[in-house]
PDB file of N, CA and C in Angstrom:
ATOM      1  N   UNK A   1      93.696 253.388 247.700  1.00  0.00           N
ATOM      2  CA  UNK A   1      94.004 253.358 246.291  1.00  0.00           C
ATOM      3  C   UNK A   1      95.433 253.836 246.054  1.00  0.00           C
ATOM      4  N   UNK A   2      96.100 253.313 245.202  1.00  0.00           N
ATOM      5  CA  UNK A   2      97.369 253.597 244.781  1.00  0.00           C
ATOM      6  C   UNK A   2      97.259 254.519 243.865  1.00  0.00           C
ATOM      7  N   UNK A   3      98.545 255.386 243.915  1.00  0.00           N
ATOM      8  CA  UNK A   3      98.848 256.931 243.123  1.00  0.00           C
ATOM      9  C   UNK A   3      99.737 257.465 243.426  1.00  0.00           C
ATOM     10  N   UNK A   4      99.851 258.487 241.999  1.00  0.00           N
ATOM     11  CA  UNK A   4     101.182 258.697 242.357  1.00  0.00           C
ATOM     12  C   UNK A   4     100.604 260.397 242.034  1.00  0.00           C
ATOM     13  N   UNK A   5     101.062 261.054 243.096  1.00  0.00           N
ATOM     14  CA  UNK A   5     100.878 262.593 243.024  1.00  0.00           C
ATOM     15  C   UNK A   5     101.034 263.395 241.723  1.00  0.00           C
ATOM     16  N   UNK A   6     102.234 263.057 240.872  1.00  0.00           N
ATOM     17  CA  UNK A   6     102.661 263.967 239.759  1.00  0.00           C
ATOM     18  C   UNK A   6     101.223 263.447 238.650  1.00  0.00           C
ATOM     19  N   UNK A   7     100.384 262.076 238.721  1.00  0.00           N
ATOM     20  CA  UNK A   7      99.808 261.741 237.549  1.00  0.00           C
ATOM     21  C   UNK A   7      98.610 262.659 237.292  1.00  0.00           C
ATOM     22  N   UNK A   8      98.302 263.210 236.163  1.00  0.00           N
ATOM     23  CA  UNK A   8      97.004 263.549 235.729  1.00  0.00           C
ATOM     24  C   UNK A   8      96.065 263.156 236.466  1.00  0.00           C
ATOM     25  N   UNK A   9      95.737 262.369 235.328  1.00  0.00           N
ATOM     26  CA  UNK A   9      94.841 261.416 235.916  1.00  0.00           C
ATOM     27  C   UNK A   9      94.262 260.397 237.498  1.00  0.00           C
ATOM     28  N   UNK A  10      95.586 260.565 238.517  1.00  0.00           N
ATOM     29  CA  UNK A  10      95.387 259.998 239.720  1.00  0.00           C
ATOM     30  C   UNK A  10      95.193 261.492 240.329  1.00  0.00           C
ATOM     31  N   UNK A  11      95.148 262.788 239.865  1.00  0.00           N
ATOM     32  CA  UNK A  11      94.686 263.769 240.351  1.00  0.00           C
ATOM     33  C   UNK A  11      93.082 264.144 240.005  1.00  0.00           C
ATOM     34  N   UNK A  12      92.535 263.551 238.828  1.00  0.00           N
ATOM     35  CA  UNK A  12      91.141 263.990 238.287  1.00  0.00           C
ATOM     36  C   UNK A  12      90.532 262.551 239.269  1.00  0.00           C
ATOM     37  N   UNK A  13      91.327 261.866 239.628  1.00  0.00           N
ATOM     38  CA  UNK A  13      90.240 260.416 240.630  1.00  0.00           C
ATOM     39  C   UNK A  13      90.030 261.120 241.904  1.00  0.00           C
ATOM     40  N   UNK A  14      91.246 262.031 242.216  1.00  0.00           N
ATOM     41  CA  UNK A  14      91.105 262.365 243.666  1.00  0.00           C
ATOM     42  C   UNK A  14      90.706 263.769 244.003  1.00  0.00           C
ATOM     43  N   UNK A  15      89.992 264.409 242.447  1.00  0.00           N
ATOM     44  CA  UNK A  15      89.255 265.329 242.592  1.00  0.00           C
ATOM     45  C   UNK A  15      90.226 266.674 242.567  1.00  0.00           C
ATOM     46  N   UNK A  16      91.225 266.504 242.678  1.00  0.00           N
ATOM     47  CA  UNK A  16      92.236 267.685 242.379  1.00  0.00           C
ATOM     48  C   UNK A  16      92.163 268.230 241.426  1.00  0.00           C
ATOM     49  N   UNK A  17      91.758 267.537 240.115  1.00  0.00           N
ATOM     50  CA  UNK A  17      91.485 268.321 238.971  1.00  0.00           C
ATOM     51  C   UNK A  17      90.122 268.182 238.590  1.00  0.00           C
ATOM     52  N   UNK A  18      89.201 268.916 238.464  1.00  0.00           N
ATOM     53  CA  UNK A  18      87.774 268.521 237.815  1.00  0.00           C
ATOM     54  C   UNK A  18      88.120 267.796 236.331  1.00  0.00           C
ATOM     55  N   UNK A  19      86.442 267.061 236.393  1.00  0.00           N
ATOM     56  CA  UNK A  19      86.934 266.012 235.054  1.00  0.00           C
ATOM     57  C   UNK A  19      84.957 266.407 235.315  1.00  0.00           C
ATOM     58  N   UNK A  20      84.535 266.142 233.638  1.00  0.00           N
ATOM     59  CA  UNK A  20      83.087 266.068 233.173  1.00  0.00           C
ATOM     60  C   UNK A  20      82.788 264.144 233.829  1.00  0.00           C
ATOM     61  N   UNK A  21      82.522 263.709 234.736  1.00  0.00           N
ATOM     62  CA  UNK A  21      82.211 262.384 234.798  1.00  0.00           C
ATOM     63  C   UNK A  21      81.201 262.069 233.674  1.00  0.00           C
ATOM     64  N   UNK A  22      81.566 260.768 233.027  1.00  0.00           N
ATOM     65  CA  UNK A  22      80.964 259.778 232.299  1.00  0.00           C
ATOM     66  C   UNK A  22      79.992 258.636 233.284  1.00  0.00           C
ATOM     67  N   UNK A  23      80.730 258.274 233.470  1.00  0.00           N
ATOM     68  CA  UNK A  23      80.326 256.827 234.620  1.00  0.00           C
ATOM     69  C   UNK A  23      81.658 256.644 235.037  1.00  0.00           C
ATOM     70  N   UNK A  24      81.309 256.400 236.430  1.00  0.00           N
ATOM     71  CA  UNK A  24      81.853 255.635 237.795  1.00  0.00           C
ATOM     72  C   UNK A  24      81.717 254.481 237.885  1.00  0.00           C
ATOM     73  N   UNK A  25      83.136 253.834 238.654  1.00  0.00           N
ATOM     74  CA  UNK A  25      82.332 252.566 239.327  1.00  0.00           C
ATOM     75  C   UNK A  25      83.611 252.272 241.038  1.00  0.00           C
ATOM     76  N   UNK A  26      83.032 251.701 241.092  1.00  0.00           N
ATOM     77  CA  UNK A  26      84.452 251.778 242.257  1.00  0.00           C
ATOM     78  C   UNK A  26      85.919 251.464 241.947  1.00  0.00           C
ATOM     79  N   UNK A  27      85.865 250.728 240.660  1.00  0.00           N
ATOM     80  CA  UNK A  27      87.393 250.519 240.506  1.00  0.00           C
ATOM     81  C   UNK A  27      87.573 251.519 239.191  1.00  0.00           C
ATOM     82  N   UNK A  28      86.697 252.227 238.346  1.00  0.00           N
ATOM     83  CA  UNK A  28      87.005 253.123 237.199  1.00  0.00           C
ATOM     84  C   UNK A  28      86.597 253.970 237.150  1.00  0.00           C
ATOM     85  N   UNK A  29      86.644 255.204 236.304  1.00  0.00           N
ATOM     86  CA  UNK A  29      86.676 256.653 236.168  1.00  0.00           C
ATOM     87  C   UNK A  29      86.499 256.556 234.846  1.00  0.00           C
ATOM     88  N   UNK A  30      85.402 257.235 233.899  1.00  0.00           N
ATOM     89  CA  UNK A  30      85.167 257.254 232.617  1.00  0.00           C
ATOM     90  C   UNK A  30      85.107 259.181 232.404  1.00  0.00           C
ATOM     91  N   UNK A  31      85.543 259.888 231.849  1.00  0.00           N
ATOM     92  CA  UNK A  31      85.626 261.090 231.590  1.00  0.00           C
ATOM     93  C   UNK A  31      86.193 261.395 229.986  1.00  0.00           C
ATOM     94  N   UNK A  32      85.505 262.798 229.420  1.00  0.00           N
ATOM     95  CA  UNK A  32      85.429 263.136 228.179  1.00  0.00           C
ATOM     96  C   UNK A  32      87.110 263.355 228.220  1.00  0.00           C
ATOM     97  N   UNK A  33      87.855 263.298 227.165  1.00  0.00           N
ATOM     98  CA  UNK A  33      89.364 263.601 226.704  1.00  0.00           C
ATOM     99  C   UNK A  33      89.264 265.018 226.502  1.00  0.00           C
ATOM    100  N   UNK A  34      90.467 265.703 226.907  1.00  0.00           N
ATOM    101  CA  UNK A  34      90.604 267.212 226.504  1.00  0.00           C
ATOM    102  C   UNK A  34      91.255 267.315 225.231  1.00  0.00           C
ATOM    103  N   UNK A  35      91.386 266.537 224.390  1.00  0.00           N
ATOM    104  CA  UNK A  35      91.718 266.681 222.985  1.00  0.00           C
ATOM    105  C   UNK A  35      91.101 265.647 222.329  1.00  0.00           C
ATOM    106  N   UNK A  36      89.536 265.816 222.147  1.00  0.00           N
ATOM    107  CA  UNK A  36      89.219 264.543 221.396  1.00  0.00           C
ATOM    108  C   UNK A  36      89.599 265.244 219.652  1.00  0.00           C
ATOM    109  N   UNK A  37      89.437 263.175 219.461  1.00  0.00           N
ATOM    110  CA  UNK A  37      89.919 262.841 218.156  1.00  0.00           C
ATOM    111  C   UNK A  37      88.359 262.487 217.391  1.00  0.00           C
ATOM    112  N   UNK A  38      87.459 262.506 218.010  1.00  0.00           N
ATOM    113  CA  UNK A  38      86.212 262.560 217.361  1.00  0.00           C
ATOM    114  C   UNK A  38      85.302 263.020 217.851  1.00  0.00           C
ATOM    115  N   UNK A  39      83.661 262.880 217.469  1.00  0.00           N
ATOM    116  CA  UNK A  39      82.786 263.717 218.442  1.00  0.00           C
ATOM    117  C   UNK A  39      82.103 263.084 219.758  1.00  0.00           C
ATOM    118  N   UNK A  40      82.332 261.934 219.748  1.00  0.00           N
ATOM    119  CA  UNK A  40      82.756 261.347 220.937  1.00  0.00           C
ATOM    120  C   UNK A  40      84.185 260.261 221.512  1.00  0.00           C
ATOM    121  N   UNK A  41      84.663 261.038 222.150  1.00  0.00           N
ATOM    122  CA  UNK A  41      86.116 260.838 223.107  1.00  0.00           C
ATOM    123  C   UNK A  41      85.997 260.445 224.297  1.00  0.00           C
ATOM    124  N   UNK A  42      85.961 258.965 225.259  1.00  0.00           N
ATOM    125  CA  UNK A  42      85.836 259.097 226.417  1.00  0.00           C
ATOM    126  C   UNK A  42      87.009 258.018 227.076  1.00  0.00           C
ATOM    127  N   UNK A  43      87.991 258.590 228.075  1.00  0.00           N
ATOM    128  CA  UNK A  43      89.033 257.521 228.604  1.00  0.00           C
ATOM    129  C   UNK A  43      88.207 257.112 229.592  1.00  0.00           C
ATOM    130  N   UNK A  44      88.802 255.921 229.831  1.00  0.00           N
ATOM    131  CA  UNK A  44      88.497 254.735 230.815  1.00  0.00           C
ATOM    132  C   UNK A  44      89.260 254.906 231.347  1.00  0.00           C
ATOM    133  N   UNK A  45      89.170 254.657 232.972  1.00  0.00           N
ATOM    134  CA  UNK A  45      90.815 254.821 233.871  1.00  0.00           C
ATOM    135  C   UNK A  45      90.209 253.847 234.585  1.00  0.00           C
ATOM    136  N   UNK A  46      91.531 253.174 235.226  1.00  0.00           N
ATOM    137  CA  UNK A  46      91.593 252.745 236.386  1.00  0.00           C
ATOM    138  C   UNK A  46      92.210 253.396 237.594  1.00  0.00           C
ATOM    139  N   UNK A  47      91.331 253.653 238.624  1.00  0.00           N
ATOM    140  CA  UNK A  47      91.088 254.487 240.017  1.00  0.00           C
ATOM    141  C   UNK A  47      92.629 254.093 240.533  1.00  0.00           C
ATOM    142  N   UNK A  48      93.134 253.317 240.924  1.00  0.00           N
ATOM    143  CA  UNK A  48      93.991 252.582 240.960  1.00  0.00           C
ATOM    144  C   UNK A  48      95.297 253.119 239.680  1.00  0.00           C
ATOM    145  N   UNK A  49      96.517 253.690 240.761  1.00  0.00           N
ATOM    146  CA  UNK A  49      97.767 253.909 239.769  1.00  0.00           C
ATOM    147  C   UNK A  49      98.020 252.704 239.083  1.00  0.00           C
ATOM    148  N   UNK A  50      98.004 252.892 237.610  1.00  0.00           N
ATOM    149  CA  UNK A  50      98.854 251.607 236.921  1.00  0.00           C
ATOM    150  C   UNK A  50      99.758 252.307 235.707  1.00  0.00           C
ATOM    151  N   UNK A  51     100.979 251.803 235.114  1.00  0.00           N
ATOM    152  CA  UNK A  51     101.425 252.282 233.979  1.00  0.00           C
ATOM    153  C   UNK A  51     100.470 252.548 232.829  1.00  0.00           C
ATOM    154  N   UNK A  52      99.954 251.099 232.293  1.00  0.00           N
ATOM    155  CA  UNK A  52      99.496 251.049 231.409  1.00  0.00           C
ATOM    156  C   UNK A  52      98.880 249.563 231.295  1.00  0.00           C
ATOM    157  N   UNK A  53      98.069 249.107 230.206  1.00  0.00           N
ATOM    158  CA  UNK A  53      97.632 248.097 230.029  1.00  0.00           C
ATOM    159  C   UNK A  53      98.032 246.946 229.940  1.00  0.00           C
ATOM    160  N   UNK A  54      99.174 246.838 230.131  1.00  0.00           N
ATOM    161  CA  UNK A  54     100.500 245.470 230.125  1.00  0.00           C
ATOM    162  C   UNK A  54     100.116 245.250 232.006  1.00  0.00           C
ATOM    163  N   UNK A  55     100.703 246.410 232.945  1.00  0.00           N
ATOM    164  CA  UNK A  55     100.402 246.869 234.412  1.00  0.00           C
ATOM    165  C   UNK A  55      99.319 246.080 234.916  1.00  0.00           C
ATOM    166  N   UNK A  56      98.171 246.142 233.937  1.00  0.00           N
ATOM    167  CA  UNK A  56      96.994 246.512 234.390  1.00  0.00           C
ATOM    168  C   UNK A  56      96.588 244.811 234.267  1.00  0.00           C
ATOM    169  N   UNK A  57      97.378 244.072 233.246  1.00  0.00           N
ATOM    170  CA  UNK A  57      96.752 242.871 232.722  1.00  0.00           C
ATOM    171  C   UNK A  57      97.695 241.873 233.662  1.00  0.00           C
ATOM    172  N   UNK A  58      99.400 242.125 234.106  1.00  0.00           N
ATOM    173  CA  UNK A  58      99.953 241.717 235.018  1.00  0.00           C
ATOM    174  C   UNK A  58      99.209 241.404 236.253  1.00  0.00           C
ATOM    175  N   UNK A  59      98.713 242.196 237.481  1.00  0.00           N
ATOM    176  CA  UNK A  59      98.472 242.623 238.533  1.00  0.00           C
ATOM    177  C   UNK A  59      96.773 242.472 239.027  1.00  0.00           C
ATOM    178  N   UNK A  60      96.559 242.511 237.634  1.00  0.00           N
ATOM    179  CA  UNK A  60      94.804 242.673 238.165  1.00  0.00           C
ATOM    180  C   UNK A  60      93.804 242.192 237.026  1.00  0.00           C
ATOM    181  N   UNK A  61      94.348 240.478 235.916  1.00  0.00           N
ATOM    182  CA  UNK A  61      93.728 240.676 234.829  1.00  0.00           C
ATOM    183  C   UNK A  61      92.106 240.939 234.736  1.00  0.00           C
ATOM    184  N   UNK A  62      91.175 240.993 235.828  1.00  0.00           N
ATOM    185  CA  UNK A  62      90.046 241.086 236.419  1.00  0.00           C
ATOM    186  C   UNK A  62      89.668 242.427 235.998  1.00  0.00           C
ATOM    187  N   UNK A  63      90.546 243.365 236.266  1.00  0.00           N
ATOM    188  CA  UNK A  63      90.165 244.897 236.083  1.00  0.00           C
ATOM    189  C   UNK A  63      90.301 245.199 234.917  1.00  0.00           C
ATOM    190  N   UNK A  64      91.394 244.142 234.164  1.00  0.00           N
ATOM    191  CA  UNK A  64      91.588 244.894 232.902  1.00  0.00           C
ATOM    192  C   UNK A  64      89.838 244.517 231.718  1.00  0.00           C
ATOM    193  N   UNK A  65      89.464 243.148 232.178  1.00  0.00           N
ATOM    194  CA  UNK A  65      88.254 242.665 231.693  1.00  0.00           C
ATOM    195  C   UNK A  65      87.142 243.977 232.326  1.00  0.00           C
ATOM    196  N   UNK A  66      87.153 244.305 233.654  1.00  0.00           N
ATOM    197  CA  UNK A  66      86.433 245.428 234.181  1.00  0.00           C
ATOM    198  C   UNK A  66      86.781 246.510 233.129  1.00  0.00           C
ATOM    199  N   UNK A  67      87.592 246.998 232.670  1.00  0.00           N
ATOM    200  CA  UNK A  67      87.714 248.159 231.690  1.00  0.00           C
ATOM    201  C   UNK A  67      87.216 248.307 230.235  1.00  0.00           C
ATOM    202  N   UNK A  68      87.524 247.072 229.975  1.00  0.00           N
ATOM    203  CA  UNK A  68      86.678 246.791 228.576  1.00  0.00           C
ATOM    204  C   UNK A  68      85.417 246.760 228.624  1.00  0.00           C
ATOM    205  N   UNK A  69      84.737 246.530 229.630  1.00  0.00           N
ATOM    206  CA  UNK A  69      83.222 246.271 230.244  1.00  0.00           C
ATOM    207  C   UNK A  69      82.712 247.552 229.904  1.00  0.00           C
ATOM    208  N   UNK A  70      83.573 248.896 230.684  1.00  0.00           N
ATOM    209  CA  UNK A  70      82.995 249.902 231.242  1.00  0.00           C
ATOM    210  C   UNK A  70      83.162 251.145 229.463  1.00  0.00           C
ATOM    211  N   UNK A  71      84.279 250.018 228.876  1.00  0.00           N
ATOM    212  CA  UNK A  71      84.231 251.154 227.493  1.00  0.00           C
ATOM    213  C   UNK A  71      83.124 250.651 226.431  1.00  0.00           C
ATOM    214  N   UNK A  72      82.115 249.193 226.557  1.00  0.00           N
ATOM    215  CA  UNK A  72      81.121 248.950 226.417  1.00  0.00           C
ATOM    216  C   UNK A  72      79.627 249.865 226.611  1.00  0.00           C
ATOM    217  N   UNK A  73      79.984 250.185 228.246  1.00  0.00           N
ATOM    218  CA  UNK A  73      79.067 250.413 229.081  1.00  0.00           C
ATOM    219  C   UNK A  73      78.277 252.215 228.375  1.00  0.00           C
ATOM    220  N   UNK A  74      79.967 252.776 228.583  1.00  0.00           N
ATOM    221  CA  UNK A  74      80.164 254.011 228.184  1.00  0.00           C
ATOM    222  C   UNK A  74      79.580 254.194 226.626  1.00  0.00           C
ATOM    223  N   UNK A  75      80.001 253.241 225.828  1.00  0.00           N
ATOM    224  CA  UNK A  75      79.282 253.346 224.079  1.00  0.00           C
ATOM    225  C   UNK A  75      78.243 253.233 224.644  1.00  0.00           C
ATOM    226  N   UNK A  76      77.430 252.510 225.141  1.00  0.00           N
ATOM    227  CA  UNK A  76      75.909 252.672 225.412  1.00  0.00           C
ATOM    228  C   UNK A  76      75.377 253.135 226.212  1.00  0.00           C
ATOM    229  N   UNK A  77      75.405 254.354 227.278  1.00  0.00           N
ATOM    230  CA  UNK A  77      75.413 255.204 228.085  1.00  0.00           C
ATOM    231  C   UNK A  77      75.311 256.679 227.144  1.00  0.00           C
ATOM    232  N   UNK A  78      76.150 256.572 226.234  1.00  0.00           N
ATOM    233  CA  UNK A  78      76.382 257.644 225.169  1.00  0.00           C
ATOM    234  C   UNK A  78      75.520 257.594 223.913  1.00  0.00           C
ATOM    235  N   UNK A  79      74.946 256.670 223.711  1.00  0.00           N
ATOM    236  CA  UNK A  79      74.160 255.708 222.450  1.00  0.00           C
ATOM    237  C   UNK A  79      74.800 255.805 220.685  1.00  0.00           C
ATOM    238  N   UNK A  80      75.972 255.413 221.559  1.00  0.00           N
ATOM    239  CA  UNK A  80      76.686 255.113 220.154  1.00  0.00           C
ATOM    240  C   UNK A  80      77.380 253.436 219.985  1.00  0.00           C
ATOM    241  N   UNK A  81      76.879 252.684 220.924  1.00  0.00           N
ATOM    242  CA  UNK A  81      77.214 251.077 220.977  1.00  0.00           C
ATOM    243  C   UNK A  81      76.465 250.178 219.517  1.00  0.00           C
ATOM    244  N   UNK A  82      75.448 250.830 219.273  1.00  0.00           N
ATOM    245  CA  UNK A  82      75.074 250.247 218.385  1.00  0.00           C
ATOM    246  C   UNK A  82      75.481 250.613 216.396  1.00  0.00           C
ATOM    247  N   UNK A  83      75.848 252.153 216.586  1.00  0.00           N
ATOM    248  CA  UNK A  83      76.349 252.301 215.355  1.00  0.00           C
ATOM    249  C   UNK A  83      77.893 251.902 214.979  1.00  0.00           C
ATOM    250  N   UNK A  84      78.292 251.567 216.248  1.00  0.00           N
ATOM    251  CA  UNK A  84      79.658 251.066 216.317  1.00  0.00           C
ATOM    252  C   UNK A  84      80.514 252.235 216.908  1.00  0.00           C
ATOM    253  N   UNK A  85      81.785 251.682 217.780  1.00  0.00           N
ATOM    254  CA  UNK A  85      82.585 252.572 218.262  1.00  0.00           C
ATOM    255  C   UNK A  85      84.001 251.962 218.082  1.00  0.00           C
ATOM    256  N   UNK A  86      84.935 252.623 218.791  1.00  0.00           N
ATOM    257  CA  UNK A  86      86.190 252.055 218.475  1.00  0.00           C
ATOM    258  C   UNK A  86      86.946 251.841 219.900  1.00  0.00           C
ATOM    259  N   UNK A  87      87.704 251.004 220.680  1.00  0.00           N
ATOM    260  CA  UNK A  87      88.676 251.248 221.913  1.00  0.00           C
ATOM    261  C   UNK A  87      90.131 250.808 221.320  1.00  0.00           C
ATOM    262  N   UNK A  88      90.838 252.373 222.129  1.00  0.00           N
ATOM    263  CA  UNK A  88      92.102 252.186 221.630  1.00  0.00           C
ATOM    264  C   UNK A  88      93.061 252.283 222.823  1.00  0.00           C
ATOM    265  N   UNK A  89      94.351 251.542 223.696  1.00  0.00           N
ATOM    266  CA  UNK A  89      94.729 252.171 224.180  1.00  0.00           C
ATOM    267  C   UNK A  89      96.315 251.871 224.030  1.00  0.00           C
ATOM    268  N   UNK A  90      97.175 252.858 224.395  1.00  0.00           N
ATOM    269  CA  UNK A  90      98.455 253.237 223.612  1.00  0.00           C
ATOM    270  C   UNK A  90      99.690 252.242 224.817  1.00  0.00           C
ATOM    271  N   UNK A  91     100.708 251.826 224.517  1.00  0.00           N
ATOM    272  CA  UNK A  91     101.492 251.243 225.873  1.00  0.00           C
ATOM    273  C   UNK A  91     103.044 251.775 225.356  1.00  0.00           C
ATOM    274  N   UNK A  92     103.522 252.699 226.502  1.00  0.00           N
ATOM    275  CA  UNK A  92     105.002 253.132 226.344  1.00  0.00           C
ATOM    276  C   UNK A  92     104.810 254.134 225.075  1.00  0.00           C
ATOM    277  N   UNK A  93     106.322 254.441 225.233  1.00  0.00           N
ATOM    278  CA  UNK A  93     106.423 255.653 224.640  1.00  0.00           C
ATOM    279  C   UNK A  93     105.969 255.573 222.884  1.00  0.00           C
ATOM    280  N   UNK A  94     107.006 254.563 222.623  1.00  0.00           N
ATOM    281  CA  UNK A  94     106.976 253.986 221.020  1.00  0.00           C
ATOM    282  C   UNK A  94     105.635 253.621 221.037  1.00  0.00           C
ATOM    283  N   UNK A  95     104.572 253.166 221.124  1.00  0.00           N
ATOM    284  CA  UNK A  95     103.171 253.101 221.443  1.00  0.00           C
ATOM    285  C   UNK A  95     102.174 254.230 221.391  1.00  0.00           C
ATOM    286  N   UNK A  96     102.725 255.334 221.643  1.00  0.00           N
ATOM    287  CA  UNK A  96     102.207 256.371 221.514  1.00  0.00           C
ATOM    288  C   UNK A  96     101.471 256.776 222.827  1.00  0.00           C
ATOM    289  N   UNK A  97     102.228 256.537 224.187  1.00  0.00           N
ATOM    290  CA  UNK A  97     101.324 256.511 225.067  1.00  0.00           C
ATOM    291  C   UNK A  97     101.839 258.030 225.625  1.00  0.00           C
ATOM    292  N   UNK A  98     101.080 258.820 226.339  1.00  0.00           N
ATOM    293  CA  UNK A  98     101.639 259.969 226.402  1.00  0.00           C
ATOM    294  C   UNK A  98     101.552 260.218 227.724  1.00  0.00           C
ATOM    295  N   UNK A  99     100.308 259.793 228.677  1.00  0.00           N
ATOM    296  CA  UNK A  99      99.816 259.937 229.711  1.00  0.00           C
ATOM    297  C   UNK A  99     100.527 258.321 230.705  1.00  0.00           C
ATOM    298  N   UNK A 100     101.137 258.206 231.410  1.00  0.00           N
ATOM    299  CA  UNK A 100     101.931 257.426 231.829  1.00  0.00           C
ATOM    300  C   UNK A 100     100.950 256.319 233.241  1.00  0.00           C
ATOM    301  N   UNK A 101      99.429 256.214 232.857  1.00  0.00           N
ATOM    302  CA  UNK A 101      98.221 256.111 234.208  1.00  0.00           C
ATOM    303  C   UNK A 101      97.418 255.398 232.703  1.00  0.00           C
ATOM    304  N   UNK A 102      97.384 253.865 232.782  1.00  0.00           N
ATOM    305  CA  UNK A 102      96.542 253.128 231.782  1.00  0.00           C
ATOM    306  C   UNK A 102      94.797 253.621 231.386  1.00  0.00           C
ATOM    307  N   UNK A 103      95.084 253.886 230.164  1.00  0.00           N
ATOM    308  CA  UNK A 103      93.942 254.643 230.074  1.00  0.00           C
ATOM    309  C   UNK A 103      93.422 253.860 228.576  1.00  0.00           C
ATOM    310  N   UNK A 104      92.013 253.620 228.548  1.00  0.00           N
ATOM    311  CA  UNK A 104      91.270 253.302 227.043  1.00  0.00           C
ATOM    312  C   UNK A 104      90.448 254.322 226.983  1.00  0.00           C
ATOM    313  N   UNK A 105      90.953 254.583 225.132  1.00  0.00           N
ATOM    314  CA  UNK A 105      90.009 255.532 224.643  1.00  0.00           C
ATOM    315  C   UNK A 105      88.883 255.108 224.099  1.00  0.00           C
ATOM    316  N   UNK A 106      87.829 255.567 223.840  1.00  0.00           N
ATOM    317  CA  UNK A 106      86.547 255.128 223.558  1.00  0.00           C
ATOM    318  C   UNK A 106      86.141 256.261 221.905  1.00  0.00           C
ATOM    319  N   UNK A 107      86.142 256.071 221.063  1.00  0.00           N
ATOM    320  CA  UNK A 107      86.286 256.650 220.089  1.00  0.00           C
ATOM    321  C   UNK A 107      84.706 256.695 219.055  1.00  0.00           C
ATOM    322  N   UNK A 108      84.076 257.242 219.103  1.00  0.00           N
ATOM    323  CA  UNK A 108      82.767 257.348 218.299  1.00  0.00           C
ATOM    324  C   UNK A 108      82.386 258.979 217.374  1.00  0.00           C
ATOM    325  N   UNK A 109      81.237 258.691 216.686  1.00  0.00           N
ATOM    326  CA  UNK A 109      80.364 260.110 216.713  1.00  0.00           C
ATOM    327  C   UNK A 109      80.638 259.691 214.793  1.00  0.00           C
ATOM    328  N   UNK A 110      81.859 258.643 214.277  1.00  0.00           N
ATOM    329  CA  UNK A 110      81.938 259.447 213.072  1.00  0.00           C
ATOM    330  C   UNK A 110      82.751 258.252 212.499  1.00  0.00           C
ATOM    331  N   UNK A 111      83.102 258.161 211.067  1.00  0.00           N
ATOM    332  CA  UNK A 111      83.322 256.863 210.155  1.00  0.00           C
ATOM    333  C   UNK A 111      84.626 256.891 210.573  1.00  0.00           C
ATOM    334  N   UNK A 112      84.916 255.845 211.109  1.00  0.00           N
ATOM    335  CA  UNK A 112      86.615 255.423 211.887  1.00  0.00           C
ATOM    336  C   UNK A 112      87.162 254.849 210.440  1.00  0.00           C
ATOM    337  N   UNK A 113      88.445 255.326 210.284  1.00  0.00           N
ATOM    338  CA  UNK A 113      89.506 254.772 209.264  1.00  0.00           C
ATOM    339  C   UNK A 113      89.951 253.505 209.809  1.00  0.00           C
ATOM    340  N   UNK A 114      89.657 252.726 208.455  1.00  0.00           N
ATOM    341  CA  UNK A 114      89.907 250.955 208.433  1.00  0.00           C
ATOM    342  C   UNK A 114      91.213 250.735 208.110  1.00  0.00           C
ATOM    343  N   UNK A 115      92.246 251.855 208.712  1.00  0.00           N
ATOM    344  CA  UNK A 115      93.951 251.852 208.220  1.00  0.00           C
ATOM    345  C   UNK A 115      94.256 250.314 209.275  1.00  0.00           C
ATOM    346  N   UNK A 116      93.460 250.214 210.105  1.00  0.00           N
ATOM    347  CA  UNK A 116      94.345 249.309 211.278  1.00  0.00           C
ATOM    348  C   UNK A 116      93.911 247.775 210.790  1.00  0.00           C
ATOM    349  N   UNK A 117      92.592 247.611 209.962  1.00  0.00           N
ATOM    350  CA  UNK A 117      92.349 246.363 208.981  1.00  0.00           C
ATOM    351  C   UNK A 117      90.993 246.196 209.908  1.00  0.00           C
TER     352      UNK A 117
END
């Protein structure tokens, strides 16, 4: 698997940092956010170093369909797929991306603002 030592996140895949596991799969990593934005928060990673979701849709558009799967999987694993949830994920700086390792957030628990339409 590709990584890059300094990343977060390619440190919580390789166990360097503990993470609460969500669901696994061999190519993703689902774990709770340390600053959620609602009462349920869960990123999607890919195991696999990538920038971000541009990276991810370049190189491997297979995985990126695998990620959307698993932020499915995760709403209903959690049993919030059916009241509705939200996936968000950020690309580059102006994007708001902060964590530099492609990550989707999985956003539930509570009435999501219809600012985005």
């Amino acid at each position: 698997m590709a990584s890059d030592a300094d990343c977060v996140f390619c440190r919580i895949v390789a166990g360097g940092i503990p993470a609460e596991v969500v669901r696994e799969t061999e190519r993703t990593l689902a774990f709770p956010d340390v600053s959620p934005q609602a009462p349920v928060h869960v990123l999607v990673i890919p195991k696999d170093h990538r920038a971000d979701l541009d990276a991810v849709v370049a190189d491997d558009p297979e995985l990126a369909g695998e990620l959307l799967r698993e932020c499915a999987a995760v709403a209903d694993h959690l049993g919030v797929r059916e009241a509705g949830y939200r996936v968000v994920t950020n690309i580059g700086a102006q994007g708001g991306q902060g964590v530099f390792h492609c990550h989707l957030h999985v956003l539930a628990g509570r009435q999501m603002s219809d600012a985005l339409g």
